[in-house]
Protein backbone atom coordinates (compact mmCIF):
# COMPACT_ATOMS: atom_id res chain seq x y z
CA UNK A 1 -8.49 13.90 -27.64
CA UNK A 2 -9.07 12.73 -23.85
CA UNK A 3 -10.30 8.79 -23.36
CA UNK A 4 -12.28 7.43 -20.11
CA UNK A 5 -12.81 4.25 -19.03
CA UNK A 6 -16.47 3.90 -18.55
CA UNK A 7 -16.44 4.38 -14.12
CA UNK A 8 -19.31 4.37 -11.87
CA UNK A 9 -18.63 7.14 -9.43
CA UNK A 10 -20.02 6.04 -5.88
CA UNK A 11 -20.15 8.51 -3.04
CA UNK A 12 -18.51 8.27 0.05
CA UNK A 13 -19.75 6.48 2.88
CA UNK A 14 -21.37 7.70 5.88
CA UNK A 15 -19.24 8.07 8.77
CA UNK A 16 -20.73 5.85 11.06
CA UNK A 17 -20.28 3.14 7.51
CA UNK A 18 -16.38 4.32 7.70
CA UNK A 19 -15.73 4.11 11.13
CA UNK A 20 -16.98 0.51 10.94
CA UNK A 21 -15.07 -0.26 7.54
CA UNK A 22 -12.28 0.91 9.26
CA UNK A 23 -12.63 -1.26 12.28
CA UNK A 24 -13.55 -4.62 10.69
CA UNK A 25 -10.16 -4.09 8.34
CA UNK A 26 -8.16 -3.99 11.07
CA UNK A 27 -9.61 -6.84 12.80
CA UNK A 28 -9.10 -8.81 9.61
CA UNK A 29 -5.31 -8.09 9.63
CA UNK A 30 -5.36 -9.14 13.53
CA UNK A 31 -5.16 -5.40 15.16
CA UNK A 32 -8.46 -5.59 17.56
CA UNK A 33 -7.11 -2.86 19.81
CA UNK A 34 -5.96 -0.04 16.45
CA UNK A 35 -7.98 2.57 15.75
CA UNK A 36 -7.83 5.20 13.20
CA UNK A 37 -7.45 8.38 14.34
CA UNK A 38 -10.90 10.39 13.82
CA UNK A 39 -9.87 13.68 12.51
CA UNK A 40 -7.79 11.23 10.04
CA UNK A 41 -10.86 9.21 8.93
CA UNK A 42 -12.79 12.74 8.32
CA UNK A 43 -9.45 13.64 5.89
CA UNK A 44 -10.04 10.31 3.92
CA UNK A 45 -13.71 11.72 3.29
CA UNK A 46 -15.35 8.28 3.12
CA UNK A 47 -13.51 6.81 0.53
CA UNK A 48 -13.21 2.76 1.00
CA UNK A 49 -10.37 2.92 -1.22
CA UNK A 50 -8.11 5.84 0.65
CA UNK A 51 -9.07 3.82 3.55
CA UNK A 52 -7.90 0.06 2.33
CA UNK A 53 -4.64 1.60 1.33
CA UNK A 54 -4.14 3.74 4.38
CA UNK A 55 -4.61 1.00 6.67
CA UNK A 56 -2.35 -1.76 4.78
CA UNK A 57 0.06 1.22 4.85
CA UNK A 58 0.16 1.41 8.70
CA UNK A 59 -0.65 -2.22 9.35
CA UNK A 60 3.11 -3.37 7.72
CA UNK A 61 4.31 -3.31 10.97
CA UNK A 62 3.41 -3.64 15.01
CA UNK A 63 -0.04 -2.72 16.04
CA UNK A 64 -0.33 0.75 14.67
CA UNK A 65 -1.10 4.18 17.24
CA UNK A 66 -2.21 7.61 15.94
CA UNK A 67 1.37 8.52 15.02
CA UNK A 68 1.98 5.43 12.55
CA UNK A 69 -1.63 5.98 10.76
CA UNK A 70 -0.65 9.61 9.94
CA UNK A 71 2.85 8.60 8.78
CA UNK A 72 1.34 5.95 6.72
CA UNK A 73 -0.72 8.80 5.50
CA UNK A 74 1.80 10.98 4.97
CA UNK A 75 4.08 8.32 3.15
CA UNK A 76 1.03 7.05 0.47
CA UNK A 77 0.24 11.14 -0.18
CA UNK A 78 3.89 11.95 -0.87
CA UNK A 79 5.35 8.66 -2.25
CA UNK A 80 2.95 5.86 -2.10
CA UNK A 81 -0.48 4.59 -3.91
CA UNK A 82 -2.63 7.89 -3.31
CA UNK A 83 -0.21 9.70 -5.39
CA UNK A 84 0.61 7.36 -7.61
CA UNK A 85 -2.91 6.38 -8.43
CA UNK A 86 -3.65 10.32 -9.50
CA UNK A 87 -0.12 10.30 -11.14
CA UNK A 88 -1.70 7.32 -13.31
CA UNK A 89 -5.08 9.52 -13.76
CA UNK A 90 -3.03 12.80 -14.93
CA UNK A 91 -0.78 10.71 -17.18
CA UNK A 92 -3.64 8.88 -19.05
CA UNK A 93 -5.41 12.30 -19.54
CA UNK A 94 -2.33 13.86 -20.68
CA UNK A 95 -0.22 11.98 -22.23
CA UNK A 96 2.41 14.95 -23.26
CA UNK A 97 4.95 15.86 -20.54
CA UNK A 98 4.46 19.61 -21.05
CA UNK A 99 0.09 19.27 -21.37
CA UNK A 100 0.58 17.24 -18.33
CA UNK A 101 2.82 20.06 -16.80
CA UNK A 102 0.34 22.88 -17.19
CA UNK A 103 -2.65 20.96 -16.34
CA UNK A 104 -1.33 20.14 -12.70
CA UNK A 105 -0.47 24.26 -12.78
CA UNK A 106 -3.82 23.93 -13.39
CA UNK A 107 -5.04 22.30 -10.96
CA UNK A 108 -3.23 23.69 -8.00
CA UNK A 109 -4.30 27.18 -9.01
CA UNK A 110 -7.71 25.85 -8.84
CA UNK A 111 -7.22 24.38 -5.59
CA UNK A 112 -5.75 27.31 -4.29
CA UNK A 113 -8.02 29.84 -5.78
CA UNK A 114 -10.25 31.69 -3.57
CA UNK A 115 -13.42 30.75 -5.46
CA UNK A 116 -14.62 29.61 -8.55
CA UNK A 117 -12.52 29.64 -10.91
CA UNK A 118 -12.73 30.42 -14.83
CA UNK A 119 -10.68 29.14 -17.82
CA UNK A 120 -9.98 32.98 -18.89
CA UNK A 121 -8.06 33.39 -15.74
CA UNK A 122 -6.21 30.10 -16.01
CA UNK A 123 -5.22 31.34 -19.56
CA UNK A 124 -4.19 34.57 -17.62
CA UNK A 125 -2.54 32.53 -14.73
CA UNK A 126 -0.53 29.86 -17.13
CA UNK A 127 0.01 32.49 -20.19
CA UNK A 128 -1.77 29.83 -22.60
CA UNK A 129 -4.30 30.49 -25.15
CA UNK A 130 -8.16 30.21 -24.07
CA UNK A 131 -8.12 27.69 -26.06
CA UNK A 132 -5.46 25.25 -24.03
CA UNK A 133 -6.73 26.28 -20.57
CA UNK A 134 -10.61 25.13 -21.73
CA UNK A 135 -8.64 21.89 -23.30
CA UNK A 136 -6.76 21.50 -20.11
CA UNK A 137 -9.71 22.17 -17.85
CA UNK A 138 -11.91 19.33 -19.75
CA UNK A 139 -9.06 16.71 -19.25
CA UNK A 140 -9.19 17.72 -15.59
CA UNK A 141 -12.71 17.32 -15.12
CA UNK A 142 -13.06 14.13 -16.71
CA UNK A 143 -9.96 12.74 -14.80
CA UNK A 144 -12.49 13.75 -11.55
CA UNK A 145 -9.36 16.42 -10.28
CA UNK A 146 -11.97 19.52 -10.67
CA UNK A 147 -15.54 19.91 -10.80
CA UNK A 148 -17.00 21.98 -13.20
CA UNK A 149 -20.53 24.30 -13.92
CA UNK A 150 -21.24 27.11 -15.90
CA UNK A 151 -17.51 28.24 -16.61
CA UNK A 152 -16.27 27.90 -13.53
CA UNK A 153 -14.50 25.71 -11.85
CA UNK A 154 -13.55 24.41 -8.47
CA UNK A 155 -11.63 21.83 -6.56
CA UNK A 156 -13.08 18.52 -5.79
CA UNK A 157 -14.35 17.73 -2.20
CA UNK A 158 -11.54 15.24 -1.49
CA UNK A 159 -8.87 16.45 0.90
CA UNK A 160 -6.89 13.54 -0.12
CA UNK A 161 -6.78 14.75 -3.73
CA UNK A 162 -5.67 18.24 -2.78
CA UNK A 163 -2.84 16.97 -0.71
CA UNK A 164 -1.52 14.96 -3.66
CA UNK A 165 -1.70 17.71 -6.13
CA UNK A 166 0.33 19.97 -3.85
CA UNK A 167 2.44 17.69 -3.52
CA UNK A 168 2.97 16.62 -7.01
CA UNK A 169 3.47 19.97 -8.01
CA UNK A 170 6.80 20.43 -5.16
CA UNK A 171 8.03 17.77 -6.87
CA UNK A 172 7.53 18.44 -10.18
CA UNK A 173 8.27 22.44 -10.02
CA UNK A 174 10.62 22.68 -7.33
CA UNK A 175 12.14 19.43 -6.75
CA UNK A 176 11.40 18.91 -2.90
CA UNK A 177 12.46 16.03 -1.78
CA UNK A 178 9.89 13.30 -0.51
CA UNK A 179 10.97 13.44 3.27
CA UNK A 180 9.87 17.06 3.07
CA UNK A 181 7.14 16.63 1.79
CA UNK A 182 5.95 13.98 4.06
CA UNK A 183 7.07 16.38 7.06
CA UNK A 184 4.85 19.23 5.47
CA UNK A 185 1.72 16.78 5.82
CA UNK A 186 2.53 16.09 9.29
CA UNK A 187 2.89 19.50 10.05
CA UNK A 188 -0.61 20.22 8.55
């Protein structure tokens, strides 16, 4: 039932590798004096990608400080092309509104779960057959949003990730508006 497009995962890049990444893209784009915040560039786990997107986020504008790299953050987890991106991912791996619905449940109660988690106790958690959660939990771990050995489950190392699916489920559940949402990253 579930497609992928044949990918090539790579692993993130060193710090030292990021820390330079980061510094020659904002050279390129004229900012010789910006700097990405550290404890930011840890968040973004060493993924080129977060990092392009993060720093054409906070680059729109004057030279960006600390404050305008975590709004930009803030702004491309809640509204922008982090969550969109994984919006795309979820969608293509389930296509139906309400499949989509429980497998971001899903998710977030594997991101939030103390531990491993199994697909019994996501059948528990969502009140869906065994059945749907192991359906549910094989879209998710081919879409990369959990990782998966044995049974169990967990979240993926990727901060980023686990900010959007929060996120996407206060919208989606609860209907929080974007500005809050944004704020609650900030606050983090």
């Amino acid at each position: 039932a579930f497609s992928r497009l044949d990918t090539m995962p790579l692993l993130p890049l060193p710090h030292d590798a990021f820390t330079s990444l980061a510094q020659v893209l904002l050279r390129a784009r004229g900012f010789e004096q910006a700097e990405v915040p550290p404890a930011l560039l840890r968040h973004l786990g060493g993924n080129p990608s977060y990092l392009h997107r993060l720093i054409g986020a906070a680059t729109a504008g004057n030279t960006p400080g600390k404050k305008d790299f975590w709004n930009a953050y803030a702004h491309e987890a809640a509204a922008g092309a982090f969550i969109a991106s994984w919006s795309s991912t979820l969608k293509s791996n389930f296509p139906a509104l309400e499949q989509r619905r429980l497998a971001l449940a899903a998710a977030h109660a594997i991101r939030h779960a103390s531990g491993p988690i199994t697909c019994s106790k996501i059948a528990k958690t969502l009140a869906i057959s065994a059945g749907q959660a192991e359906e549910i939990a094989y879209g998710l771990f081919l879409a990369g949003i959990v990782r998966g050995e044995f049974g169990v489950l967990r979240p993926p190392e990727d901060a980023v990730l686990m900010d959007v699916i929060d996120v996407l489920r206060e919208k989606e559940f609860l209907g929080r508006p974007v500005h809050d949402l944004e704020q609650e990253i900030l606050a983090r």
